[in-house]
PDB file of N, CA and C in Angstrom:
ATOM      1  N   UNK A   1     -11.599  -5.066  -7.107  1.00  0.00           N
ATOM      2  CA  UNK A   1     -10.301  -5.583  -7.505  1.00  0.00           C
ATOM      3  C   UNK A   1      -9.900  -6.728  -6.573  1.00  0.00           C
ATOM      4  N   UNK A   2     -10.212  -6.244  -5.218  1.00  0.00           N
ATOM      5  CA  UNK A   2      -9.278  -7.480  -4.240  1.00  0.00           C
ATOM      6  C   UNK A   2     -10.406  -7.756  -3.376  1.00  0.00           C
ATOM      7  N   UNK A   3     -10.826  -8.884  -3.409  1.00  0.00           N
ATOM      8  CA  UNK A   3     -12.396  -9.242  -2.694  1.00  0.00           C
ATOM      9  C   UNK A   3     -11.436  -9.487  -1.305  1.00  0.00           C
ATOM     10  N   UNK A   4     -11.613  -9.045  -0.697  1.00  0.00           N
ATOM     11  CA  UNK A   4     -10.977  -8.672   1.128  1.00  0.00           C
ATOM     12  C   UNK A   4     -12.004  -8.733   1.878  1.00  0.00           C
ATOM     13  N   UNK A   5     -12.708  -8.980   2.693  1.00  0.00           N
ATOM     14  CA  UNK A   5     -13.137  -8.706   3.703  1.00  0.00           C
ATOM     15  C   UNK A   5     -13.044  -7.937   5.610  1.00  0.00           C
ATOM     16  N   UNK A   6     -13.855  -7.841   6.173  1.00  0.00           N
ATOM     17  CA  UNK A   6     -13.321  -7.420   7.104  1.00  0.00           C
ATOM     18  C   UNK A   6     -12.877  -8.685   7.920  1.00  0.00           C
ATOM     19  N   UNK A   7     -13.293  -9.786   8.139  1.00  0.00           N
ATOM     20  CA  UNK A   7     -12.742 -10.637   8.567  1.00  0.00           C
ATOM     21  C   UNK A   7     -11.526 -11.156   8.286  1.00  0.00           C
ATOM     22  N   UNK A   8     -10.643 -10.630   7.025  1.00  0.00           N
ATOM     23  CA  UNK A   8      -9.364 -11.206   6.806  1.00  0.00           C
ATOM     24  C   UNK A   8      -9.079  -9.958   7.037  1.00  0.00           C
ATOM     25  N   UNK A   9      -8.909  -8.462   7.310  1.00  0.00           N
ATOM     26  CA  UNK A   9      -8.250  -7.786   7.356  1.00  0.00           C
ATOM     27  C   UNK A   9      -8.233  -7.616   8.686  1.00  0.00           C
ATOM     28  N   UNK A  10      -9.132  -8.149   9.569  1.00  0.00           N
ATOM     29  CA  UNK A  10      -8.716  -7.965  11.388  1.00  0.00           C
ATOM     30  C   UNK A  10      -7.664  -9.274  11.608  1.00  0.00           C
ATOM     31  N   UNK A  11      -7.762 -10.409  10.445  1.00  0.00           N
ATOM     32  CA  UNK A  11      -6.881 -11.391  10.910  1.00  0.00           C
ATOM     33  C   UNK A  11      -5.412 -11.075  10.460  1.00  0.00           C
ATOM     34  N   UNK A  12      -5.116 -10.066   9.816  1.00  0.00           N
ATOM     35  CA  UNK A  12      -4.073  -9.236   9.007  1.00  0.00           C
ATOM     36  C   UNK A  12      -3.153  -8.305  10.064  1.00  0.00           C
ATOM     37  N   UNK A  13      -4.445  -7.922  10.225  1.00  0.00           N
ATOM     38  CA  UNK A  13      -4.278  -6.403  11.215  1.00  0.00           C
ATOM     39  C   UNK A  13      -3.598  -7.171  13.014  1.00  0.00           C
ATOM     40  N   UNK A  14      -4.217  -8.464  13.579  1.00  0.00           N
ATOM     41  CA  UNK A  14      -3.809  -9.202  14.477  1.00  0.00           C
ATOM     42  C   UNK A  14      -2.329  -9.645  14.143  1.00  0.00           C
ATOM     43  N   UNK A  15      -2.105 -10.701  13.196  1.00  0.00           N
ATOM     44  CA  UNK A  15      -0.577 -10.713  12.952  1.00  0.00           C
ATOM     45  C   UNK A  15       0.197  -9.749  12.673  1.00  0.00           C
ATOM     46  N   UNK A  16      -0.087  -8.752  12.302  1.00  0.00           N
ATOM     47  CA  UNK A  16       0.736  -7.325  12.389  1.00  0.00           C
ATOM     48  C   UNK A  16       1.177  -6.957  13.795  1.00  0.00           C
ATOM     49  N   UNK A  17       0.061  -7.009  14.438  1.00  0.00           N
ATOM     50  CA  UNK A  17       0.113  -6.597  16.035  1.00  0.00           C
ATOM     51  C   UNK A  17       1.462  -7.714  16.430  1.00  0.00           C
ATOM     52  N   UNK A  18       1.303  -8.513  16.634  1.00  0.00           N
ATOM     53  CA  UNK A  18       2.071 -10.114  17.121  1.00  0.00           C
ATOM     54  C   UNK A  18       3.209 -10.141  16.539  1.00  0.00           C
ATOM     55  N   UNK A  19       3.411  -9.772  15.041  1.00  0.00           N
ATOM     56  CA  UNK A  19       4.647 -10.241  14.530  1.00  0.00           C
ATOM     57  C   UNK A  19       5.548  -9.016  14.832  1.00  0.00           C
ATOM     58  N   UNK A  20       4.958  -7.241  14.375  1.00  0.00           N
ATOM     59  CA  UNK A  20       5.590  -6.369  14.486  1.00  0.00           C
ATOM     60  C   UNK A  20       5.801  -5.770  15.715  1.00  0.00           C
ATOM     61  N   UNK A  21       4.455  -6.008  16.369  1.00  0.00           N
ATOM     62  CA  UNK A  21       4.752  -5.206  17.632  1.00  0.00           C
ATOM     63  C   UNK A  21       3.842  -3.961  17.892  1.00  0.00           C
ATOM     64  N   UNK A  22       3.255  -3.729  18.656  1.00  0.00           N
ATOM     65  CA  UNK A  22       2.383  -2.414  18.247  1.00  0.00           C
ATOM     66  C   UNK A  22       3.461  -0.934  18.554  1.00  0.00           C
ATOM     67  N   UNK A  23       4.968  -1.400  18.725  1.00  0.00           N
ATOM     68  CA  UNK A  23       5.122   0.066  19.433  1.00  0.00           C
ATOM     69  C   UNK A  23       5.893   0.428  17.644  1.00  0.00           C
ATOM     70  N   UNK A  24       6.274  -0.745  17.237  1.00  0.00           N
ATOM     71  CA  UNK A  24       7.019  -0.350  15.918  1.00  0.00           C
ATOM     72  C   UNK A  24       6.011  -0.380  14.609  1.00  0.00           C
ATOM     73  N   UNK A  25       4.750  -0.517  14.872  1.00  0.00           N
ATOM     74  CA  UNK A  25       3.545  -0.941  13.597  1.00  0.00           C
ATOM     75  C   UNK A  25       3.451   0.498  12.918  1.00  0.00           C
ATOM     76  N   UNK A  26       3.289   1.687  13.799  1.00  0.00           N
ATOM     77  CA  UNK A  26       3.150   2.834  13.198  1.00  0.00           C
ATOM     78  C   UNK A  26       4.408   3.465  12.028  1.00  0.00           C
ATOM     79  N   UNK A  27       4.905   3.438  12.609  1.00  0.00           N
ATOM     80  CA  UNK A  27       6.278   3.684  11.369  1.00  0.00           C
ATOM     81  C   UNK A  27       6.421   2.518  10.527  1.00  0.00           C
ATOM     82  N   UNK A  28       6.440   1.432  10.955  1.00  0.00           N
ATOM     83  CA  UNK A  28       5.882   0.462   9.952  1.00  0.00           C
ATOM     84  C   UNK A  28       5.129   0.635   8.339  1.00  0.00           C
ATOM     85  N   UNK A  29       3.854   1.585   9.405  1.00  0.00           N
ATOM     86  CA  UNK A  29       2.810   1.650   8.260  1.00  0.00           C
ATOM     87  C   UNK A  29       2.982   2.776   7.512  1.00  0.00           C
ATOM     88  N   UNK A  30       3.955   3.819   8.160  1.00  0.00           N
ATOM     89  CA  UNK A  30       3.919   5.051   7.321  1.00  0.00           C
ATOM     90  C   UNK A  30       4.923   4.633   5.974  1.00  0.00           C
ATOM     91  N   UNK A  31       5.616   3.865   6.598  1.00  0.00           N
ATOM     92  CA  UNK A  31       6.532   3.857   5.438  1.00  0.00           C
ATOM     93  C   UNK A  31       5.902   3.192   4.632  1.00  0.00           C
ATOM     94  N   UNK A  32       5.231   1.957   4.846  1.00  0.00           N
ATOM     95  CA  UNK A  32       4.841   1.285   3.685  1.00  0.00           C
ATOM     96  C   UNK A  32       3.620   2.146   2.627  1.00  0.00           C
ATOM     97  N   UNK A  33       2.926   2.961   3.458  1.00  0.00           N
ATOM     98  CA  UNK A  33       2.321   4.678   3.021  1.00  0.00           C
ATOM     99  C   UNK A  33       3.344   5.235   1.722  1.00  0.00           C
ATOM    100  N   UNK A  34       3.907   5.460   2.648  1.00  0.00           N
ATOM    101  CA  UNK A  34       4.958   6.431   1.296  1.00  0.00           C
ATOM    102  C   UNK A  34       5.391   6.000   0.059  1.00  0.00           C
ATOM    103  N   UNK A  35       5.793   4.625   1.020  1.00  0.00           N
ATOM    104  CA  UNK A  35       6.045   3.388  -0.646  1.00  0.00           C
ATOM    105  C   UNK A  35       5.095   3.442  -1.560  1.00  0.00           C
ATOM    106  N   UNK A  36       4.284   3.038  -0.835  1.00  0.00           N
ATOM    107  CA  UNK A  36       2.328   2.908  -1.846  1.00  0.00           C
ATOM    108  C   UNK A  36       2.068   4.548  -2.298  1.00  0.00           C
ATOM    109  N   UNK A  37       2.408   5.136  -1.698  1.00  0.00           N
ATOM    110  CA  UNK A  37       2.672   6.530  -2.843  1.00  0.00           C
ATOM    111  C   UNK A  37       3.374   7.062  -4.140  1.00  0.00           C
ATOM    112  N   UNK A  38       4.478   6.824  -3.345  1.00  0.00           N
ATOM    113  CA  UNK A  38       5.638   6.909  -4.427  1.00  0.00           C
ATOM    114  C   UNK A  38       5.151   5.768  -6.089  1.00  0.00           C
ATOM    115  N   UNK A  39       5.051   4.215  -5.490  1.00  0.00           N
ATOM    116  CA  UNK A  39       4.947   3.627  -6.969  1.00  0.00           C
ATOM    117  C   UNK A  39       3.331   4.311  -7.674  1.00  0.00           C
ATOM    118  N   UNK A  40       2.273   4.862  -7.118  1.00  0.00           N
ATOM    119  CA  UNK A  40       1.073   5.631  -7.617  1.00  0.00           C
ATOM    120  C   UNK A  40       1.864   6.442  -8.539  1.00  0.00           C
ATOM    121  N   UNK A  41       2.518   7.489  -7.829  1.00  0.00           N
ATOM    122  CA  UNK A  41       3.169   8.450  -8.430  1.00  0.00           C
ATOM    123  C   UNK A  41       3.544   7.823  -9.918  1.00  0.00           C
ATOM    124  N   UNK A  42       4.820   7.243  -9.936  1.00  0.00           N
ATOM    125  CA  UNK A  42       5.469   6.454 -10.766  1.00  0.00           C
ATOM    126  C   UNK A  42       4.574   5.987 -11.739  1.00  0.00           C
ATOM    127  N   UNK A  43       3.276   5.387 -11.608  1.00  0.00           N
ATOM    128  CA  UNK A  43       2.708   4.364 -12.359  1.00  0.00           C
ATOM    129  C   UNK A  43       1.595   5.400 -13.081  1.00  0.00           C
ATOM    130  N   UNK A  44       1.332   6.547 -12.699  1.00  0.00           N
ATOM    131  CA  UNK A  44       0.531   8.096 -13.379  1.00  0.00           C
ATOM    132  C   UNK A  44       1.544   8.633 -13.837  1.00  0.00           C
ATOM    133  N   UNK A  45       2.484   8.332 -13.967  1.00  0.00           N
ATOM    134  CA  UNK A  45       3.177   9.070 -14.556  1.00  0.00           C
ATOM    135  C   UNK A  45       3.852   8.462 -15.895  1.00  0.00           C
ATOM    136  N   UNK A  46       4.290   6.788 -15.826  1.00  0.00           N
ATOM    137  CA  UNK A  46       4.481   6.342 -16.831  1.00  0.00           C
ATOM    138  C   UNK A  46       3.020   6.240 -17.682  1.00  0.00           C
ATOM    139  N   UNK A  47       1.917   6.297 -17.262  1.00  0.00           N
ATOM    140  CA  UNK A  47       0.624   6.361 -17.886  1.00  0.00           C
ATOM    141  C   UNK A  47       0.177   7.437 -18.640  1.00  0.00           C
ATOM    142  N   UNK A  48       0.444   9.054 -18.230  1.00  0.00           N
ATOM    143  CA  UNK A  48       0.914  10.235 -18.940  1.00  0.00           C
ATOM    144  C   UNK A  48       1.497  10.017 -20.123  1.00  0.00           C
ATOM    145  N   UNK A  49       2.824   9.006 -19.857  1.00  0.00           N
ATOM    146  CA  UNK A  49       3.718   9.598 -20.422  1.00  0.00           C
ATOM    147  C   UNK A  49       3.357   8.106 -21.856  1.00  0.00           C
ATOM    148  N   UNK A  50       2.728   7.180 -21.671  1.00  0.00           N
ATOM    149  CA  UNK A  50       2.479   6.330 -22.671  1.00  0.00           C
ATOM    150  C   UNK A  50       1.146   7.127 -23.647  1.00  0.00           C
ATOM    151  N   UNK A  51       0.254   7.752 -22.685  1.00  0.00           N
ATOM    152  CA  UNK A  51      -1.160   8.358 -23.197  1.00  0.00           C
ATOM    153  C   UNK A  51      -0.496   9.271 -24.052  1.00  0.00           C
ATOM    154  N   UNK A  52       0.484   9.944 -23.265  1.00  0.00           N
ATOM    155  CA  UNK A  52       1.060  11.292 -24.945  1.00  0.00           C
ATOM    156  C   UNK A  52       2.215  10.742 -26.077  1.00  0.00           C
ATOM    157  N   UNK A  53       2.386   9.184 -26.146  1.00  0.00           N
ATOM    158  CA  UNK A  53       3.175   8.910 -26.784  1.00  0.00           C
ATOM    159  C   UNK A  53       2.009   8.677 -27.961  1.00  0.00           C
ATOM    160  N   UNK A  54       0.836   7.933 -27.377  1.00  0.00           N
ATOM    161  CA  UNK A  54      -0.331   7.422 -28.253  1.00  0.00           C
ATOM    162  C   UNK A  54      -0.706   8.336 -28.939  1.00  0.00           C
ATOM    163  N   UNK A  55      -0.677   9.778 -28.623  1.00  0.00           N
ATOM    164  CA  UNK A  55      -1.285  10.928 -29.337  1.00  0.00           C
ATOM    165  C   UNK A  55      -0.068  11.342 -30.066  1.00  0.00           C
TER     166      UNK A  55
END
């Protein structure tokens, strides 16, 4: 889906460090975790709910 490499994700992972900070990156990332959960959730679920409209 997303041709990434490891070389752009250490240059990712560096401005994270720099811009956020490493003492605030962890809660940082959880939340953005939960976020990226929550819309999964959301997006299996409107997908359920279109798949049993189709049937």
């Amino acid at each position: 889906m997303l041709d990434i490499g490891w070389t752009e994700l250490l240059v990712v992972a560096i401005v994270l460090i720099i811009v956020v900070g490493p003492k605030d990156l962890p809660p940082m990332l959880r939340a953005f975790g939960r976020t990226t959960t929550k819309l999964r959730k959301m997006a299996n679920e409107f997908r359920g709910q279109f798949d049993e409209a189709l049937r």
